[in-house]
C-alpha atoms as a PDB file:
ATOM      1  CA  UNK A   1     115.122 114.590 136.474  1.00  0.00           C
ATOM      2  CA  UNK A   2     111.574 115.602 135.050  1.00  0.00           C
ATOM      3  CA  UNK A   3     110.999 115.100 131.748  1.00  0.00           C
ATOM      4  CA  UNK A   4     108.613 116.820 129.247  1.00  0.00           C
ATOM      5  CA  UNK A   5     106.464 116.321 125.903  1.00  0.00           C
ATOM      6  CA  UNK A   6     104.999 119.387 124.884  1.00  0.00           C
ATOM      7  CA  UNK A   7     104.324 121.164 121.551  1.00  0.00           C
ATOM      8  CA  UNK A   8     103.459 124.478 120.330  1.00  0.00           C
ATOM      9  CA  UNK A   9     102.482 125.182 117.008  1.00  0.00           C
ATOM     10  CA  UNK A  10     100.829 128.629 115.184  1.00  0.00           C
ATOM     11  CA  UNK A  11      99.755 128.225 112.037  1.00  0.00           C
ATOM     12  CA  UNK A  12      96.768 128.209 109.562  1.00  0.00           C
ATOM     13  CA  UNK A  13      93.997 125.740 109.573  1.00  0.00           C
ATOM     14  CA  UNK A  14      93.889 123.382 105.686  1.00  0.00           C
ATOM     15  CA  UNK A  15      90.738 121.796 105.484  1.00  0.00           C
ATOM     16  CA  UNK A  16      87.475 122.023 107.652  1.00  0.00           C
ATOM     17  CA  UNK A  17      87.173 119.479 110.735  1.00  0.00           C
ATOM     18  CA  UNK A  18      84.516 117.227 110.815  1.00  0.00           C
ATOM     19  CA  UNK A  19      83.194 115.999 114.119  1.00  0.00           C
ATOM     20  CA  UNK A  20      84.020 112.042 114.655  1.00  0.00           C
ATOM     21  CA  UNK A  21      83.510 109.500 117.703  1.00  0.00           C
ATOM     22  CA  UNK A  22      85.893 107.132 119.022  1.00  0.00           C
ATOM     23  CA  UNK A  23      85.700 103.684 119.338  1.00  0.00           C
ATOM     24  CA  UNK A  24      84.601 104.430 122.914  1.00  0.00           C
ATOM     25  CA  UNK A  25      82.624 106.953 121.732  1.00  0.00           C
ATOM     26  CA  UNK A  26      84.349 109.803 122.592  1.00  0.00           C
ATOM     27  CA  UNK A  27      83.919 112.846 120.180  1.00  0.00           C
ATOM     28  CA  UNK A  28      86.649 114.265 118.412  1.00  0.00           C
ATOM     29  CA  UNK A  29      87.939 116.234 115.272  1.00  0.00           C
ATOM     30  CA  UNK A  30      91.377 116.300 113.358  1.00  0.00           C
ATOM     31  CA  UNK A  31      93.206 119.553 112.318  1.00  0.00           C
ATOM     32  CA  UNK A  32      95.164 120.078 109.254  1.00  0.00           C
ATOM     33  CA  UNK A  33      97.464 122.960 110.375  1.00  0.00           C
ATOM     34  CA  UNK A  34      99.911 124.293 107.974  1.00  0.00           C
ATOM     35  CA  UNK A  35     103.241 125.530 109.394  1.00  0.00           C
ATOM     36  CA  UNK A  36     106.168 127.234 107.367  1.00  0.00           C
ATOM     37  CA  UNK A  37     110.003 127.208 107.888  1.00  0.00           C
ATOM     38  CA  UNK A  38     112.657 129.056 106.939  1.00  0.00           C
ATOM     39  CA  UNK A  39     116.407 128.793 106.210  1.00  0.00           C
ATOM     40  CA  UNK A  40     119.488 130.172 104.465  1.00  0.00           C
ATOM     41  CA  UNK A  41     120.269 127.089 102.181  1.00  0.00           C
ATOM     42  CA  UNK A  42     124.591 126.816 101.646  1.00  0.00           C
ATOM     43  CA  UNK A  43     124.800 129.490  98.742  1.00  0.00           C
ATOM     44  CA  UNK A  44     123.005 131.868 101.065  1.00  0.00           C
ATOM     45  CA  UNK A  45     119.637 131.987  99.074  1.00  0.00           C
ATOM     46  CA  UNK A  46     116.380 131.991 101.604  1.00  0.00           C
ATOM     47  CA  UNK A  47     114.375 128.794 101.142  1.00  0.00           C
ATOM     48  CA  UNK A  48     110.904 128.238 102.295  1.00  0.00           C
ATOM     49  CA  UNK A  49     109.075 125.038 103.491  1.00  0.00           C
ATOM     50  CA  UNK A  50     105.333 123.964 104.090  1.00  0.00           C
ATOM     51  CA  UNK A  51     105.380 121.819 107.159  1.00  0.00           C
ATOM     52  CA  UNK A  52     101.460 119.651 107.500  1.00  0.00           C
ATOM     53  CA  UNK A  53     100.518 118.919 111.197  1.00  0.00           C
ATOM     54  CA  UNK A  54      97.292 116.583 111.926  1.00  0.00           C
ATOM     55  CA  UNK A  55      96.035 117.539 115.326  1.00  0.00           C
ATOM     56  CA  UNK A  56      93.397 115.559 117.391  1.00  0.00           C
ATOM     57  CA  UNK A  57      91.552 117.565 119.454  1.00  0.00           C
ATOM     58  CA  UNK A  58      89.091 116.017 121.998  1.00  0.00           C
ATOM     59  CA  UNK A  59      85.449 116.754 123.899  1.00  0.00           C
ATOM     60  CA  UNK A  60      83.542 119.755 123.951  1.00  0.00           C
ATOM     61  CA  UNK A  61      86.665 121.744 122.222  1.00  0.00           C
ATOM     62  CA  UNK A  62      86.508 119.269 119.123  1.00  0.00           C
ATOM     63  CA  UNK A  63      83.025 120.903 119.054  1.00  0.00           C
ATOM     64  CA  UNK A  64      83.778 124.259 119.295  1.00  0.00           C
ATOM     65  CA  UNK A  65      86.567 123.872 116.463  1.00  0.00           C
ATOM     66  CA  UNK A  66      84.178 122.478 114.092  1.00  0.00           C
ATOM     67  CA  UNK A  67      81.207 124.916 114.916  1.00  0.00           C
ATOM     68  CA  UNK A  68      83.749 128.238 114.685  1.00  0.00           C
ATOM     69  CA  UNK A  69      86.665 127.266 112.590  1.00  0.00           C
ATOM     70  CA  UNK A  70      86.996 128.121 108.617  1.00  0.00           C
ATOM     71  CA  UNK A  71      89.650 127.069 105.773  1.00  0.00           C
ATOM     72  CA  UNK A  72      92.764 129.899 106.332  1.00  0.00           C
ATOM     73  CA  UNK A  73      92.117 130.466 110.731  1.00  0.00           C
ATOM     74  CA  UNK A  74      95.176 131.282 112.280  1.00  0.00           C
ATOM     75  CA  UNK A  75      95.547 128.919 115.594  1.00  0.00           C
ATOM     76  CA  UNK A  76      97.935 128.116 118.138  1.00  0.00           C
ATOM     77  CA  UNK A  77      97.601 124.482 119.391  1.00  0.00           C
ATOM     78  CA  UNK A  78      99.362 123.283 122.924  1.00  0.00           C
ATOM     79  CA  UNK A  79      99.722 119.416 122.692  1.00  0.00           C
ATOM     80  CA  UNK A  80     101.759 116.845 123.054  1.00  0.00           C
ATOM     81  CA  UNK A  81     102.926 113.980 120.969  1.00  0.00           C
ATOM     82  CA  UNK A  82     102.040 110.257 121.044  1.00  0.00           C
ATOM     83  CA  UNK A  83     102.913 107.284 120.325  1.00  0.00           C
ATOM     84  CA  UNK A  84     100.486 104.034 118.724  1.00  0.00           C
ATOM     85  CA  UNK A  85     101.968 100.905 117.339  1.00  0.00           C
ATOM     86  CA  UNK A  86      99.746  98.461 114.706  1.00  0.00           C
ATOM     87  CA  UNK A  87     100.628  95.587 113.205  1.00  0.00           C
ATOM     88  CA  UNK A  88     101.870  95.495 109.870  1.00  0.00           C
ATOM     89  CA  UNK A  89     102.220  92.988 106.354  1.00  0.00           C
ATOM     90  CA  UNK A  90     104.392  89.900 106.654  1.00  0.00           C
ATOM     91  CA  UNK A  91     107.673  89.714 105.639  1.00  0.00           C
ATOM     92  CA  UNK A  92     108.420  93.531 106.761  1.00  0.00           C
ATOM     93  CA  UNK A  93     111.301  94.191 108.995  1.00  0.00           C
ATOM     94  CA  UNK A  94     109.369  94.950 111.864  1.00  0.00           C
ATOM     95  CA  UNK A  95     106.081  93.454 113.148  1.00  0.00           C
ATOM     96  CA  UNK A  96     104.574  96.531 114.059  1.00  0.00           C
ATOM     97  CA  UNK A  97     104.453 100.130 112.484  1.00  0.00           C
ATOM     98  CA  UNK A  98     105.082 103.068 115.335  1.00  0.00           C
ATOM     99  CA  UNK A  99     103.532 106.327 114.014  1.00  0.00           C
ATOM    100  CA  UNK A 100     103.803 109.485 115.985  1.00  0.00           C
ATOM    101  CA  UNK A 101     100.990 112.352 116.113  1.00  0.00           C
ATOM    102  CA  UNK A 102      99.827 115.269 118.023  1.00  0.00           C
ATOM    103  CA  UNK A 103      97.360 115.705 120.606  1.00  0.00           C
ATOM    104  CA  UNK A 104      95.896 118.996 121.858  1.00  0.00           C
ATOM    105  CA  UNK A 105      95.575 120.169 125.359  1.00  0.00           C
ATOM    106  CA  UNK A 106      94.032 124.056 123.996  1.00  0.00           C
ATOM    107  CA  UNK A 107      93.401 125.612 120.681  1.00  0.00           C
ATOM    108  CA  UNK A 108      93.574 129.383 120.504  1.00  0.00           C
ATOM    109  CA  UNK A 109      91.455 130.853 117.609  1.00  0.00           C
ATOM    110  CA  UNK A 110      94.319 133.836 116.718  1.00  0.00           C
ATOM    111  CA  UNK A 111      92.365 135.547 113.931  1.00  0.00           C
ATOM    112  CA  UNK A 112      89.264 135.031 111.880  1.00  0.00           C
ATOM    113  CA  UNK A 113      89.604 134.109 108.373  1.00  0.00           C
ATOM    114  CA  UNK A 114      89.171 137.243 105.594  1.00  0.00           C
ATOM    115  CA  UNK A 115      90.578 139.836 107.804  1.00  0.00           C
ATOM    116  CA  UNK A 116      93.161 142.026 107.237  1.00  0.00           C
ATOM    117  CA  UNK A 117      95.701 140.418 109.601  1.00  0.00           C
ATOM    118  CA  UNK A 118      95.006 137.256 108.539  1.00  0.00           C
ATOM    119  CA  UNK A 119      95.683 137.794 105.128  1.00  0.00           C
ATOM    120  CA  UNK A 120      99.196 139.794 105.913  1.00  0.00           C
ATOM    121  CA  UNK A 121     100.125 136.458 107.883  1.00  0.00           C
ATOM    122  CA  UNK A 122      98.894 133.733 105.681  1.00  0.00           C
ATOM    123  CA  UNK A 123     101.659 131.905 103.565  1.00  0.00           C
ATOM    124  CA  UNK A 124     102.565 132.507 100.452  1.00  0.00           C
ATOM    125  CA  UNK A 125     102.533 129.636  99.433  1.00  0.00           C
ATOM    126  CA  UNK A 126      99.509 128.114 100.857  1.00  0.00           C
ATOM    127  CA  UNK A 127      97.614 125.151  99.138  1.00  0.00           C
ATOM    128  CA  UNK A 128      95.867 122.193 100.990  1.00  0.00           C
ATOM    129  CA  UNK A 129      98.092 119.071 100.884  1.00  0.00           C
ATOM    130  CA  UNK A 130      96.336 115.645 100.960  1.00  0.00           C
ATOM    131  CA  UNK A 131      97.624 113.991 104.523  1.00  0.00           C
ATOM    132  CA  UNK A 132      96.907 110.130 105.902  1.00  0.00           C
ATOM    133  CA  UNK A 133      94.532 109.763 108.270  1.00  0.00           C
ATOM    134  CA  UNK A 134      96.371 109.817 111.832  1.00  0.00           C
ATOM    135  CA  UNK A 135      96.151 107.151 114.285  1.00  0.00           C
ATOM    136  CA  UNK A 136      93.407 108.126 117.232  1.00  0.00           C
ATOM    137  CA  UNK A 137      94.153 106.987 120.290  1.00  0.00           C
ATOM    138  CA  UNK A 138      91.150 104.687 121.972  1.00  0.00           C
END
């Protein structure tokens, strides 16, 4: 049986990108996409969460997403998460820390901040939450 690794996220963009080179010098940025969820909690009340996503997007599109991309854009990222492993303090349970994050195969620019539609879609709720830095993949 096939197996697949594939995600799909809309939401709004939380901080500029800033164009960066790999190790190998390969260029690319991270997102800060803000996602919300919500739920009927057990007395039947809606409740409402922020979800943070950091995105690495790679190559000429990293370039394109920090030359056209404001605070508030509405995109949809394709991607696919991933795996890194480094090594961690002695004395911890495990000798190596696994962290998972996202990495794009196409970002759709869905509106441009300050218009109308963006601003009937944009969360209530919406402030910029400071994330780590995400691992980048070599």
């Amino acid at each position: 049986m096939r197996t697949m690794n594939k995600v799909l996220l809309i939401g709004h963009l939380g901080s500029l990108p800033i164009l960066r080179k790999s190790s190998q010098d390969r260029t690319y940025t991270l997102l800060n996409l803000a996602t919300q969820r919500r739920w009927k909690d057990s007395e039947g009340e809606w409740q409402e969460k922020t979800d943070w996503h950091s995105i690495t997007v790679w190559g000429k599109e990293a370039e394109t997403c920090v030359d056209r991309l404001q605070v508030g854009a509405l995109l949809m990222v394709d991607g696919y998460l991933s795996t890194s492993q480094r090594p961690v303090e002695l004395g911890a349970e495990s000798p190596f820390e696994k962290r998972v994050f996202i990495t794009s195969r196409k970002v759709t620019f869905l509106s441009r901040p300050g218009t109308d539609r963006d601003k009937e879609v944009r969360p209530s709720n919406y402030e910029i939450e400071p994330t780590a830095s995400p691992s980048v993949p070599a």
